[in-house]
C-alpha atoms as a PDB file:
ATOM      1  CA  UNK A   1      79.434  53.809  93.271  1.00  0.00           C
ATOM      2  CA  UNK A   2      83.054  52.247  93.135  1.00  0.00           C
ATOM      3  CA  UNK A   3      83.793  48.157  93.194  1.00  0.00           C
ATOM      4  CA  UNK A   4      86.238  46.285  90.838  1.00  0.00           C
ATOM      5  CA  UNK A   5      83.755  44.646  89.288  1.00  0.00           C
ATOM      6  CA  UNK A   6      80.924  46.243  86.879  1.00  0.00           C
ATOM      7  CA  UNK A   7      77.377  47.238  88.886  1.00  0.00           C
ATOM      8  CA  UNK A   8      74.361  47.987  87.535  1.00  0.00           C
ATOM      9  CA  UNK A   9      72.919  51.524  88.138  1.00  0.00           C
ATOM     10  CA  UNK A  10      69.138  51.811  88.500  1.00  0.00           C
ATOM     11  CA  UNK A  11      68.859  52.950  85.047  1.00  0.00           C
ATOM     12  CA  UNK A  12      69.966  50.104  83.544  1.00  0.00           C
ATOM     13  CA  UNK A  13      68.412  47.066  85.492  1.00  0.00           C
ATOM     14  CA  UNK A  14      65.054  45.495  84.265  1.00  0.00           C
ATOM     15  CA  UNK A  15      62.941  42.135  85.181  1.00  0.00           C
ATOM     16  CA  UNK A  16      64.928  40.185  88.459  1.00  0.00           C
ATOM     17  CA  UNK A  17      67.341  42.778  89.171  1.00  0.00           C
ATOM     18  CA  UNK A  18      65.148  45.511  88.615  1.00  0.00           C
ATOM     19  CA  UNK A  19      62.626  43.774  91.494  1.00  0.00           C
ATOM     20  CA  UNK A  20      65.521  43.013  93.803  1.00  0.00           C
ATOM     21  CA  UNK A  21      66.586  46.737  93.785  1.00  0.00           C
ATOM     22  CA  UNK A  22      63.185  47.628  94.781  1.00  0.00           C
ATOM     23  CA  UNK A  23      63.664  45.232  97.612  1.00  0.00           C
ATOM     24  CA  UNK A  24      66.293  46.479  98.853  1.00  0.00           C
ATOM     25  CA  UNK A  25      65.887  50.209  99.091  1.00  0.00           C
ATOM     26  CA  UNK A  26      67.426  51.665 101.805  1.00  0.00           C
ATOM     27  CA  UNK A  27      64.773  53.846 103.904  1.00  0.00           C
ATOM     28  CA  UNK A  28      65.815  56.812 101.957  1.00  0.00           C
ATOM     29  CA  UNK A  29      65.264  54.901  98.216  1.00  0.00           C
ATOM     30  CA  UNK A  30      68.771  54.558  97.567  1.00  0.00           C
ATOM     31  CA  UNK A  31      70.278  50.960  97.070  1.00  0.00           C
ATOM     32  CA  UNK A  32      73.825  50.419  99.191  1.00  0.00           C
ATOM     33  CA  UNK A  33      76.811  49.104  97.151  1.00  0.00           C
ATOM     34  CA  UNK A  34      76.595  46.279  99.127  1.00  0.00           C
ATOM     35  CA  UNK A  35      73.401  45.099  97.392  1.00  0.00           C
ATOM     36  CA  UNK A  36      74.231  46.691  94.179  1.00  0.00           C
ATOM     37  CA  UNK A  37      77.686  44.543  94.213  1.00  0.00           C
ATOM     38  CA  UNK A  38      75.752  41.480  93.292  1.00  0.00           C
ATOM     39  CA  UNK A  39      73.606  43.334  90.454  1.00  0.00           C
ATOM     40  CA  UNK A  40      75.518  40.870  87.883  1.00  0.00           C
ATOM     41  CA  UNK A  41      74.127  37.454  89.874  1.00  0.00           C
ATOM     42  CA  UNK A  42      70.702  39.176  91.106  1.00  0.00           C
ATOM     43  CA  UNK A  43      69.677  36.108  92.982  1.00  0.00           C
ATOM     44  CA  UNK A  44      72.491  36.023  95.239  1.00  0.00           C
ATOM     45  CA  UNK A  45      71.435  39.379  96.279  1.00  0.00           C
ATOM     46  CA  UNK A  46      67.865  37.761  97.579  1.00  0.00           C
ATOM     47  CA  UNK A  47      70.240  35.208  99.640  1.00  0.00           C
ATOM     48  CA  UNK A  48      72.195  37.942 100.941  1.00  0.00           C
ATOM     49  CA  UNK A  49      69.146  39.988 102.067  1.00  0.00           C
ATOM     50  CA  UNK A  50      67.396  37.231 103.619  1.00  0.00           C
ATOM     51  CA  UNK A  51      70.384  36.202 105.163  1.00  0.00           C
ATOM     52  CA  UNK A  52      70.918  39.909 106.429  1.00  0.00           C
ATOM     53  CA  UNK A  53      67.605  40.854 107.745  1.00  0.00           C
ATOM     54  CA  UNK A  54      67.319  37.217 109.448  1.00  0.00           C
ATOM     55  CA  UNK A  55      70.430  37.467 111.411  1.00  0.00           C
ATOM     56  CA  UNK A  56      70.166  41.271 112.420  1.00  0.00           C
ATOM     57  CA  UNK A  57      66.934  42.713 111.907  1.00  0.00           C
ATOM     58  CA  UNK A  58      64.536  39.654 112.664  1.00  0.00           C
ATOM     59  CA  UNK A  59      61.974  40.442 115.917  1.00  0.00           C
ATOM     60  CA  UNK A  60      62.330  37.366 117.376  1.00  0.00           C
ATOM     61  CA  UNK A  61      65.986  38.651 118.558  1.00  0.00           C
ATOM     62  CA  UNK A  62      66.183  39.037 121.866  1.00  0.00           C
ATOM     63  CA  UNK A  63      69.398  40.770 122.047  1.00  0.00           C
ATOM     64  CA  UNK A  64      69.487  44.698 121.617  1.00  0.00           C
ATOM     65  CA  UNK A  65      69.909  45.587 118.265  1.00  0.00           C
ATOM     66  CA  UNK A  66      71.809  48.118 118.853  1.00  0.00           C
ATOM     67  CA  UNK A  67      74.801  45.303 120.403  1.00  0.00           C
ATOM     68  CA  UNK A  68      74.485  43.170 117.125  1.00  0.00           C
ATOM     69  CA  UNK A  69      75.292  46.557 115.141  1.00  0.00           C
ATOM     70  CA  UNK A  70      78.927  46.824 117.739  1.00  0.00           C
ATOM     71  CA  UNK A  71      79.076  43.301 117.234  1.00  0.00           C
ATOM     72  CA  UNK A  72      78.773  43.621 113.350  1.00  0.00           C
ATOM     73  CA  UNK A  73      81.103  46.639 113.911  1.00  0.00           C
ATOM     74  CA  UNK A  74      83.632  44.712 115.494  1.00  0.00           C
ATOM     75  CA  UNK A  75      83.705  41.910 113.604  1.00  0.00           C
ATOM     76  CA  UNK A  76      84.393  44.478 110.304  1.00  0.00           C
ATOM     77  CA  UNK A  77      87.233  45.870 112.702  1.00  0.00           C
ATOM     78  CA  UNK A  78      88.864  42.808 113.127  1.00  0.00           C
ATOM     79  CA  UNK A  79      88.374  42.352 109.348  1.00  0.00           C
ATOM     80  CA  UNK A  80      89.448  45.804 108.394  1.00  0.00           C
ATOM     81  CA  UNK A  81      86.292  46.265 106.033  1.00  0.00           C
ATOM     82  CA  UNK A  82      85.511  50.017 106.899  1.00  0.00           C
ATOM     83  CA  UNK A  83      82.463  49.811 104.392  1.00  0.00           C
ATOM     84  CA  UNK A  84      80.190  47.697 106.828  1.00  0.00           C
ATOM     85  CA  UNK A  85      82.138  49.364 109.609  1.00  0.00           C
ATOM     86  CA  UNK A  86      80.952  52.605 108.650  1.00  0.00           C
ATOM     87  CA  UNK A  87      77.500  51.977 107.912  1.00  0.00           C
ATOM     88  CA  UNK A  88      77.269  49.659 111.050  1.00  0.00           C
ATOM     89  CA  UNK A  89      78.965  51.751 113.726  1.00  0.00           C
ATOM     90  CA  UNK A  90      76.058  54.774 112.701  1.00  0.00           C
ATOM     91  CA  UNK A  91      73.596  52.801 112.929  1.00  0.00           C
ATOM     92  CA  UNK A  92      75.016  51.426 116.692  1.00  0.00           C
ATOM     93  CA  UNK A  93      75.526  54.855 117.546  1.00  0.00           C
ATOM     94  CA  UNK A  94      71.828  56.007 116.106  1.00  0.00           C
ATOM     95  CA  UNK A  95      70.023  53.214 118.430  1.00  0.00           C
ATOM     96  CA  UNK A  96      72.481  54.260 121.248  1.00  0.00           C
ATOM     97  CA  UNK A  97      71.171  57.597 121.538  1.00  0.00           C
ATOM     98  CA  UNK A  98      74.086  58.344 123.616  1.00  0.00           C
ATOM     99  CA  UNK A  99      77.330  60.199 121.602  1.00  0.00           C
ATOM    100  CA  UNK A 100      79.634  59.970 124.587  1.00  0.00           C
ATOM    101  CA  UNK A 101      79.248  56.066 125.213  1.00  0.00           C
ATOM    102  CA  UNK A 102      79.133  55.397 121.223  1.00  0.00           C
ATOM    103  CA  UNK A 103      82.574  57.538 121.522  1.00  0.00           C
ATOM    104  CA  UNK A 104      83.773  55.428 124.036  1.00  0.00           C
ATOM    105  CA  UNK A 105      82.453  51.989 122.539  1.00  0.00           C
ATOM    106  CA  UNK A 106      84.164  52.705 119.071  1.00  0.00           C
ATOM    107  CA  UNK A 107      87.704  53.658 120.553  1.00  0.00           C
ATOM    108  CA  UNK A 108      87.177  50.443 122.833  1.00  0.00           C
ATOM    109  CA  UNK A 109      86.677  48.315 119.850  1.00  0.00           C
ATOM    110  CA  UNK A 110      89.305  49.826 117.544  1.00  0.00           C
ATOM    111  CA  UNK A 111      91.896  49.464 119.680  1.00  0.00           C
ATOM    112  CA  UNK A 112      91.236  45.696 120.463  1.00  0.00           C
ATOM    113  CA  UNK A 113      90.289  46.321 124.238  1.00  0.00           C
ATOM    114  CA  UNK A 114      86.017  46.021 124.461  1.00  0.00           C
ATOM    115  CA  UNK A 115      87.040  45.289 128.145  1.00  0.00           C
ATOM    116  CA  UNK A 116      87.262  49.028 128.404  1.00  0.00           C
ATOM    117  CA  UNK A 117      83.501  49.517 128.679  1.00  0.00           C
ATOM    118  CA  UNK A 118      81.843  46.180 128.570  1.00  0.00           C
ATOM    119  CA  UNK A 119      81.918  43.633 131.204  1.00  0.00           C
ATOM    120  CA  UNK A 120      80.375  40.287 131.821  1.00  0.00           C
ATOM    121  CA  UNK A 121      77.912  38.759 128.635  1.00  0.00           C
ATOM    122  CA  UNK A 122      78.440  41.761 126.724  1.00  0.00           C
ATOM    123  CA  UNK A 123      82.148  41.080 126.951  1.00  0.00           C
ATOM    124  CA  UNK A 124      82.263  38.150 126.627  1.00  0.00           C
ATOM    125  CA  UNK A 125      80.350  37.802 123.300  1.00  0.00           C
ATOM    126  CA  UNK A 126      82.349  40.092 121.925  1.00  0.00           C
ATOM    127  CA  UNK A 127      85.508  38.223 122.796  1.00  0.00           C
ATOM    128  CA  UNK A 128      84.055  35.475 121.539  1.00  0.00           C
ATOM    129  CA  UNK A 129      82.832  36.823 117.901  1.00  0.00           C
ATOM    130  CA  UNK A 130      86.582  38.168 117.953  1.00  0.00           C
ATOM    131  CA  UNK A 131      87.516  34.427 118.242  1.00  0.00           C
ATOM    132  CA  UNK A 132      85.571  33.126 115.828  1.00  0.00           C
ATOM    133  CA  UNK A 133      86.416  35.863 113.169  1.00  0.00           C
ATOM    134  CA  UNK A 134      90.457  35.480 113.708  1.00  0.00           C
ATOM    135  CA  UNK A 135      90.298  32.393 115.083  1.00  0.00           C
ATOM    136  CA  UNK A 136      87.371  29.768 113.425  1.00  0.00           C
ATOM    137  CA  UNK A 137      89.552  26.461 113.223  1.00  0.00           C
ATOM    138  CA  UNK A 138      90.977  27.337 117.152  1.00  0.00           C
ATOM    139  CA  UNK A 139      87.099  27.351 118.037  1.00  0.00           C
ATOM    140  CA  UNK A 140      86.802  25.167 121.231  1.00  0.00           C
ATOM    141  CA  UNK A 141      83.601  23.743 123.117  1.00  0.00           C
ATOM    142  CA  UNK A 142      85.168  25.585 126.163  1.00  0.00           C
ATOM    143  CA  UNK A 143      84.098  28.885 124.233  1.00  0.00           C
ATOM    144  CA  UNK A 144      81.043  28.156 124.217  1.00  0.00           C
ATOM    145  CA  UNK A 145      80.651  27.164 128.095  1.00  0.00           C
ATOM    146  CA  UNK A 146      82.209  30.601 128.744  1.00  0.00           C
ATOM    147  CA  UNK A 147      79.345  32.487 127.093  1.00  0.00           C
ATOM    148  CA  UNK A 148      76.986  30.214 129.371  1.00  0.00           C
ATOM    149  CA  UNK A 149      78.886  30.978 132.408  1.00  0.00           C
ATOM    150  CA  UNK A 150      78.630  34.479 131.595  1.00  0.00           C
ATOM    151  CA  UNK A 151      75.126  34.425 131.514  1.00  0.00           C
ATOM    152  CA  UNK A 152      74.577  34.264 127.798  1.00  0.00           C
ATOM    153  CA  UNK A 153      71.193  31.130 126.975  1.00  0.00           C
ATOM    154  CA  UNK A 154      72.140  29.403 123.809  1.00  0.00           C
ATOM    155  CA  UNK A 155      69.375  31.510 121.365  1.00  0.00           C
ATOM    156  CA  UNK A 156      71.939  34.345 122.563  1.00  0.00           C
ATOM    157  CA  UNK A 157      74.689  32.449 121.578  1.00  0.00           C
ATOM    158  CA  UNK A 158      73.036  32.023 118.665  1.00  0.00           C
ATOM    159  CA  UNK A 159      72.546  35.245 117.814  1.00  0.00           C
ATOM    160  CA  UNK A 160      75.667  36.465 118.192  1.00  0.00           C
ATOM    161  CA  UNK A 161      77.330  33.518 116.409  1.00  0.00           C
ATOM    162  CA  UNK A 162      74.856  34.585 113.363  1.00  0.00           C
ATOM    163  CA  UNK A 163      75.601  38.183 113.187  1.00  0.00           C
ATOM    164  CA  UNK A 164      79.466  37.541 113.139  1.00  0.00           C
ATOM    165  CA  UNK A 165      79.225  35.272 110.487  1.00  0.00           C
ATOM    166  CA  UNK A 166      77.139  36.880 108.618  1.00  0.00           C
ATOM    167  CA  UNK A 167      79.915  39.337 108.562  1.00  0.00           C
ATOM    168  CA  UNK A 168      82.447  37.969 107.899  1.00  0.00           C
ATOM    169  CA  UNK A 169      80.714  36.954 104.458  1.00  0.00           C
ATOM    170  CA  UNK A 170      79.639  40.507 103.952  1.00  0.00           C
ATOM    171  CA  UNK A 171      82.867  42.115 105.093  1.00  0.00           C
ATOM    172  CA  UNK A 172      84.627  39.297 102.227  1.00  0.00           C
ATOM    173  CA  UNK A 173      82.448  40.296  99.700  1.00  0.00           C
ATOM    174  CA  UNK A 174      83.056  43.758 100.133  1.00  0.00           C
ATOM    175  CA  UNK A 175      86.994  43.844 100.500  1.00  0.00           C
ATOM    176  CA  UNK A 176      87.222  40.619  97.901  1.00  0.00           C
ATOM    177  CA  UNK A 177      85.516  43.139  95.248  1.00  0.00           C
ATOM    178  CA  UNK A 178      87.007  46.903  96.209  1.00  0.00           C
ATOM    179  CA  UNK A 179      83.340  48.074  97.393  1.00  0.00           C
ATOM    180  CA  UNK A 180      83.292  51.450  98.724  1.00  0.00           C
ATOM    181  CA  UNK A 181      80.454  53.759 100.190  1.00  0.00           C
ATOM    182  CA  UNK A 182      80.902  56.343  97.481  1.00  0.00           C
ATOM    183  CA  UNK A 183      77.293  57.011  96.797  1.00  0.00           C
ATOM    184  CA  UNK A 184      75.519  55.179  99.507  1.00  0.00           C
ATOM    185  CA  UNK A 185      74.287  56.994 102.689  1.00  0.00           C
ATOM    186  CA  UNK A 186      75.386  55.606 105.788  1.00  0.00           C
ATOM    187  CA  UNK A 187      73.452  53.912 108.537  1.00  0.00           C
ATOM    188  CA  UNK A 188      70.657  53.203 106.826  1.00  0.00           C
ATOM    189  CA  UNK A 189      69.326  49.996 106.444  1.00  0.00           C
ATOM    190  CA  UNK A 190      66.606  47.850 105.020  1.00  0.00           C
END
């Protein structure tokens, strides 16, 4: 595990951190440097995973998951953080099921051009989570109506709105404290 900033291995944590690591064991029983980056402050590590898990993972989203994980993906592009970009962009292209359109989807997104194979409300949330991660003080009413003209309801809106900023706090936390995926496997989540 590599950060600029101390972690706590498994080994060493007892009472709080100890039961947050057991909450947030990847599938696979490891814990993701992205948890174990707030081993030091263990209770910000419950905010972040009920933050997390509301935002992407909740049931009550009615948006694919598999389009939150581009949009996570392309909010972390626009924020050059290639830890959640890596772990998000597997999991996108794990839901996918589909290695040629994943193909196509990341070298849309890294290149700044999602017009390249999405069109109407896909597109345009994704233009607009762009916005609001390069952008948040230029954010307009107007970008808002576009969604709705698209086609997007507000819950969408929502959503989407939610996932991006949700990354863009990960994605800071992560490049603010040098956390890398040395150690974790990627595309899991809990």
């Amino acid at each position: 595990m590599s950060a600029w900033i101390k972690m706590i291995e498994d080994e060493g944590a007892t009472g709080a951190l100890k039961e947050m690591y057991d909450k947030v064991r990847a599938p696979n029983g490891t814990v993701d440097a992205v948890m174990r980056a707030h081993s030091l402050r263990p209770h910000t590590m419950e905010g972040h995973l009920a933050l997390y898990r509301s935002v992407l993972h909740h049931p009550e989203n009615t948006l694919p998951v598999w389009f939150l994980e581009v949009v996570a993906s392309y909010t972390s592009i626009a924020n050059k953080c290639d830890y959640s970009l890596s772990h998000h962009f597997t999991n996108a292209r794990r839901l996918l099921e589909d290695e040629a359109r994943a193909d196509a989807i990341q070298a849309a997104l890294k290149s700044g051009r999602p017009e390249d194979v999405f069109e109407g409300r896909e597109l345009a949330l994704l233009r607009y989570a762009h916005k609001l991660t390069l952008n948040v003080g230029g954010m307009e009413e107007s970008d808002v109506a576009v969604l709705r003209e698209a086609g997007c309801d507000d819950g969408e809106i929502l959503e989407v709105n939610q996932v991006c900023a949700y990354f863009n706090y990960s994605n800071r936390l992560l490049n603010g404290l040098g956390v890398t995926t040395e150690g974790d496997v990627i595309g899991y989540y809990s």
